[in-house]
Protein backbone atom coordinates (compact mmCIF):
# COMPACT_ATOMS: atom_id res chain seq x y z
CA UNK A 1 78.51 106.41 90.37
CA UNK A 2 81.70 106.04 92.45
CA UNK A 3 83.03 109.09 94.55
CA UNK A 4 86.59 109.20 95.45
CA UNK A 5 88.54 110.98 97.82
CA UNK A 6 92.51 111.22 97.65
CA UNK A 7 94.05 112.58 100.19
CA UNK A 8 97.47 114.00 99.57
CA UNK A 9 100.27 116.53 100.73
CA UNK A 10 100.54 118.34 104.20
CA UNK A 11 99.23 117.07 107.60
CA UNK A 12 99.08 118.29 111.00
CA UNK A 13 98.87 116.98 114.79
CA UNK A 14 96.71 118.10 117.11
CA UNK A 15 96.88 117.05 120.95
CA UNK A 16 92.98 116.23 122.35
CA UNK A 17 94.07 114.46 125.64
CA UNK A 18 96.72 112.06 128.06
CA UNK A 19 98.19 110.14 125.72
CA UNK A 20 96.03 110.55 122.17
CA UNK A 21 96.28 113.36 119.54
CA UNK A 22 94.53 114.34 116.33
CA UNK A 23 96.28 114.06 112.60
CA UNK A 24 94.89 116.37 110.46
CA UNK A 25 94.92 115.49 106.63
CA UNK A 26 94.87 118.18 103.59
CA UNK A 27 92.99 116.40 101.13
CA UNK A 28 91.06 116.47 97.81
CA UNK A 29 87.36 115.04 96.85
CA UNK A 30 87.34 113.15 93.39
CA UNK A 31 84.53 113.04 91.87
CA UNK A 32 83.88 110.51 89.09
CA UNK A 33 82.47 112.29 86.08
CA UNK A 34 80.71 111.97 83.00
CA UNK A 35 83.16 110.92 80.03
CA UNK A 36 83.16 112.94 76.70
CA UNK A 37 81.44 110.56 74.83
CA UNK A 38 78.61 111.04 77.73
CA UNK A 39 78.66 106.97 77.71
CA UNK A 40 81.18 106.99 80.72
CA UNK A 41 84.22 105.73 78.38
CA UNK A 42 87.44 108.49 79.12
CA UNK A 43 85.31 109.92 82.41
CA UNK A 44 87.10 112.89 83.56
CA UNK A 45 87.17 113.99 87.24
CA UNK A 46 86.47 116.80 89.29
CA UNK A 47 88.55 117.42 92.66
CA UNK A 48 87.56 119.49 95.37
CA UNK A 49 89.03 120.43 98.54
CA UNK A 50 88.50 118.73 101.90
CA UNK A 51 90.04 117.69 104.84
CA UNK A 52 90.26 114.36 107.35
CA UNK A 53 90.34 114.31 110.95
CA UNK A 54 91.84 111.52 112.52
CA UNK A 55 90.53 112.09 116.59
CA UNK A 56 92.28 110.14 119.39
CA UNK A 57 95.84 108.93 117.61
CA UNK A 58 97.85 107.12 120.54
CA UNK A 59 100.56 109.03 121.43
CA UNK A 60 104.31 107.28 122.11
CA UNK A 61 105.13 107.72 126.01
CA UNK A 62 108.36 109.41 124.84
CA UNK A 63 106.13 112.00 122.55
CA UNK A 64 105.62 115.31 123.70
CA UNK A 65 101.97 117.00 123.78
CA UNK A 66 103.65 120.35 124.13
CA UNK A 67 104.28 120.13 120.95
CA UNK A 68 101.35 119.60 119.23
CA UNK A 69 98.35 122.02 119.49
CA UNK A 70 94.74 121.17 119.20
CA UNK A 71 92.11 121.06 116.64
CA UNK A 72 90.46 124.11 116.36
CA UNK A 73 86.94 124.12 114.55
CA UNK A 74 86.05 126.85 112.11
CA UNK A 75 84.15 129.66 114.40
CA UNK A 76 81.66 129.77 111.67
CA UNK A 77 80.59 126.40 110.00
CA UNK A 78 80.56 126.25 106.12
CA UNK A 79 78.36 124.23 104.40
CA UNK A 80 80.84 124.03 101.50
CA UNK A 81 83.71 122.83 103.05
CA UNK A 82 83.87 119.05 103.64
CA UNK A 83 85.58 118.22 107.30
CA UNK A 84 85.39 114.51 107.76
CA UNK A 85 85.92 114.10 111.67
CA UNK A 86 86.82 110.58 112.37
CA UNK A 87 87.30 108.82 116.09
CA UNK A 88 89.83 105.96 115.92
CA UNK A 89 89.95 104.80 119.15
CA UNK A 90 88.22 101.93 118.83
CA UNK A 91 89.41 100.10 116.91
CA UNK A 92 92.74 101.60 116.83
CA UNK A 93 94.64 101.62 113.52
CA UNK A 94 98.08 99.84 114.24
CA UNK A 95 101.08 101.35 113.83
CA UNK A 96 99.36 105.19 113.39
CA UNK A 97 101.89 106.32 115.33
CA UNK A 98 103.90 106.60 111.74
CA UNK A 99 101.70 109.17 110.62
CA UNK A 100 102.74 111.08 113.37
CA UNK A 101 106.64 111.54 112.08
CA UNK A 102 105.45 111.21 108.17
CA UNK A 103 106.55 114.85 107.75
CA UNK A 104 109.24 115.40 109.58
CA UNK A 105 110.80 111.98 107.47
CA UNK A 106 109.36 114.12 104.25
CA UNK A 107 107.49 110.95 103.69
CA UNK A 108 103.60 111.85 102.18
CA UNK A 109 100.38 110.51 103.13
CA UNK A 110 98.55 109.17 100.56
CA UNK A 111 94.51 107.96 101.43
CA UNK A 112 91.86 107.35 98.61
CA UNK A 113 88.35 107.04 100.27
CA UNK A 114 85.00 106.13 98.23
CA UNK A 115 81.43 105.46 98.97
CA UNK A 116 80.46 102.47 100.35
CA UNK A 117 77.38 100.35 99.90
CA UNK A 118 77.89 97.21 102.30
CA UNK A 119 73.95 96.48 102.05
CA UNK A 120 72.38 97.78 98.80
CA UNK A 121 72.33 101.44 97.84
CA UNK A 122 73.12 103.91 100.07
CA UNK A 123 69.92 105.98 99.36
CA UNK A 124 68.11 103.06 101.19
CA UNK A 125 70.42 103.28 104.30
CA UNK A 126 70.07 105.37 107.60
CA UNK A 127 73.97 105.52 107.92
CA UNK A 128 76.33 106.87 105.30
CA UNK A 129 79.54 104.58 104.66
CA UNK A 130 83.14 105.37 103.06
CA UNK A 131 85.99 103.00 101.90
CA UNK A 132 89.84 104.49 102.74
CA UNK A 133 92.86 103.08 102.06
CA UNK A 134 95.63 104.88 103.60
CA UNK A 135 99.38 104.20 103.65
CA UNK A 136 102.29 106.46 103.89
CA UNK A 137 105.96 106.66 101.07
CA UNK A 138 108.28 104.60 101.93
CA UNK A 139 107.02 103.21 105.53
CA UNK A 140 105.89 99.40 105.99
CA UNK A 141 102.38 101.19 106.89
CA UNK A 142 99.22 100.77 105.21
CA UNK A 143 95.39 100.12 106.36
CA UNK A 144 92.14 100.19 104.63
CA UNK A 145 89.12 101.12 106.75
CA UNK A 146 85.35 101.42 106.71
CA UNK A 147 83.92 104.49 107.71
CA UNK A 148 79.92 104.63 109.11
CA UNK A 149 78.52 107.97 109.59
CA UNK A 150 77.40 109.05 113.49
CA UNK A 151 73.79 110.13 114.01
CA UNK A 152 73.34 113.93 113.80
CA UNK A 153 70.39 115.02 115.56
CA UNK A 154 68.71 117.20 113.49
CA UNK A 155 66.62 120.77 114.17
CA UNK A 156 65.91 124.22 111.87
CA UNK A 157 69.85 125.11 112.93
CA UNK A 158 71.16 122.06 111.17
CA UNK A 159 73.46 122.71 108.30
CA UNK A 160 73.89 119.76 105.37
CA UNK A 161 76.79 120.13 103.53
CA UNK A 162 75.78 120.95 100.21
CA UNK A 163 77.87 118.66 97.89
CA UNK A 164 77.88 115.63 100.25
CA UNK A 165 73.90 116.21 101.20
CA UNK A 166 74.62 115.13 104.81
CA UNK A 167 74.24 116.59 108.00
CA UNK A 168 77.07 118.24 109.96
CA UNK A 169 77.74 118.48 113.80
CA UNK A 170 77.64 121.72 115.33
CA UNK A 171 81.14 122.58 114.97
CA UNK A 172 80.89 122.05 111.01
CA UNK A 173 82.05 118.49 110.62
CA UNK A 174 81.18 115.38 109.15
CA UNK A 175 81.42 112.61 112.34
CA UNK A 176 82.28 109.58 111.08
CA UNK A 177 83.71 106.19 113.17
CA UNK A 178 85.91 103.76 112.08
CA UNK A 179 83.49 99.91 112.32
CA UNK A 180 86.15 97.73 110.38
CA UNK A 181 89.71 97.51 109.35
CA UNK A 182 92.49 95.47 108.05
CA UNK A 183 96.07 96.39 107.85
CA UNK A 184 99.37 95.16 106.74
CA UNK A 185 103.43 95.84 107.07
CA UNK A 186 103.92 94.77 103.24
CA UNK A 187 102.07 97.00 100.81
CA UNK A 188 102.64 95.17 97.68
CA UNK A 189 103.87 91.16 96.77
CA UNK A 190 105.06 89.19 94.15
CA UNK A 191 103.93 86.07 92.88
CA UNK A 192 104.03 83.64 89.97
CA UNK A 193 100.47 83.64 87.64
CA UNK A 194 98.16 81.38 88.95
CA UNK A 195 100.67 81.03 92.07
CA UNK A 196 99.83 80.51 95.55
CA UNK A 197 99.49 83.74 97.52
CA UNK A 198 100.77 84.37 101.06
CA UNK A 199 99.13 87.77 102.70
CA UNK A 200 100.71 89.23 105.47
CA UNK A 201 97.74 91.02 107.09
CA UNK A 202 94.98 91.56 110.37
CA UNK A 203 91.33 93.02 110.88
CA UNK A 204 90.28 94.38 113.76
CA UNK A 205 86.24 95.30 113.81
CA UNK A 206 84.19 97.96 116.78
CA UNK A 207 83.17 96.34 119.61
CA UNK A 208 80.10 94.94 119.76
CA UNK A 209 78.27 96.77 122.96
């Protein structure tokens, strides 16, 4: 079974530091679900709240940090509410600085994530990976990435978010890193059937330590 996140409407930016910030993302989890005929054909889907945070944005020299405020945990963790807390530092997502003005242009971010299975089923797996493709309306911006979950060390205090069924930092989130990503200034081509293709794109992958 696929699960699918879109991630739509209203953001936010958050400083953390010199130079980096943190884009906040409303979003909503889509669930893939069991169609009428119970067979899968005409599967309906179920959508939940969440939200994505994007840590460590670079910041344009000629970008203010006064006016951005930072990210500010809930004081309380929920188990229900799914906070995926991504670090993009490394590698950095080219050209992010666009989601930084996406609202004030009244341009929307759109990102669809899903589960990820690079070696088997994920049951099988220590690590926890997710697909997302994000680009914003209108902008030559758009990037896919691949998501691994961090190790959470675990005790009686840990909380695992109940629809996701993994475990959360302290602060209630979800602490993902970015290990692979290509991106590309054209979001769509055009090309004759059975034409030659030309694909304007990059990757960049983590360092290896």
């Amino acid at each position: 079974m696929m699960i699918q996140v879109i991630l739509f409407g209203y953001f936010l930016t958050c400083v953390s530091g010199d130079g980096v910030t943190d884009v906040v993302l409303s979003c909503t989890l889509v669930e893939e679900g069991v169609g009428v005929d119970g067979m899968g054909g005409g599967s309906q889907f179920r959508r939940t709240p969440a939200t994505l945070i994007l840590r460590d944005v670079p910041v344009a020299p000629d970008q203010s940090l006064e006016t951005l405020t930072p990210f500010v945990p809930p004081s309380i963790p929920d188990p229900d509410a799914i906070l995926l807390e991504a670090k993009v530092s490394s590698p950095q997502i080219p050209d992010a600085h666009v989601l930084l003005h996406a609202d004030c242009n009244e341009q929307e971010v759109t990102c669809e994530l899903s589960r990820y299975s690079p070696h088997g089923p994920q049951e099988a797996q220590e690590a926890t990976h997710f697909l997302v493709s994000l680009s914003v309306e209108g902008g030559e911006f758009s990037t896919a990435f691949i998501l691994q979950t961090s190790v959470v060390e675990r005790d009686h205090s840990t909380l695992i978010q109940n629809k996701l069924g993994l475990p959360l930092s302290p602060s209630g989130t979800l602490l993902t890193e970015v290990i692979f990503l290509v991106f590309s200034h054209i979001k769509s081509v055009s090309a004759r059937l059975r034409g030659d293709v030309l694909l304007y794109c990059g990757f960049r992958q983590q360092e290896t330590p």
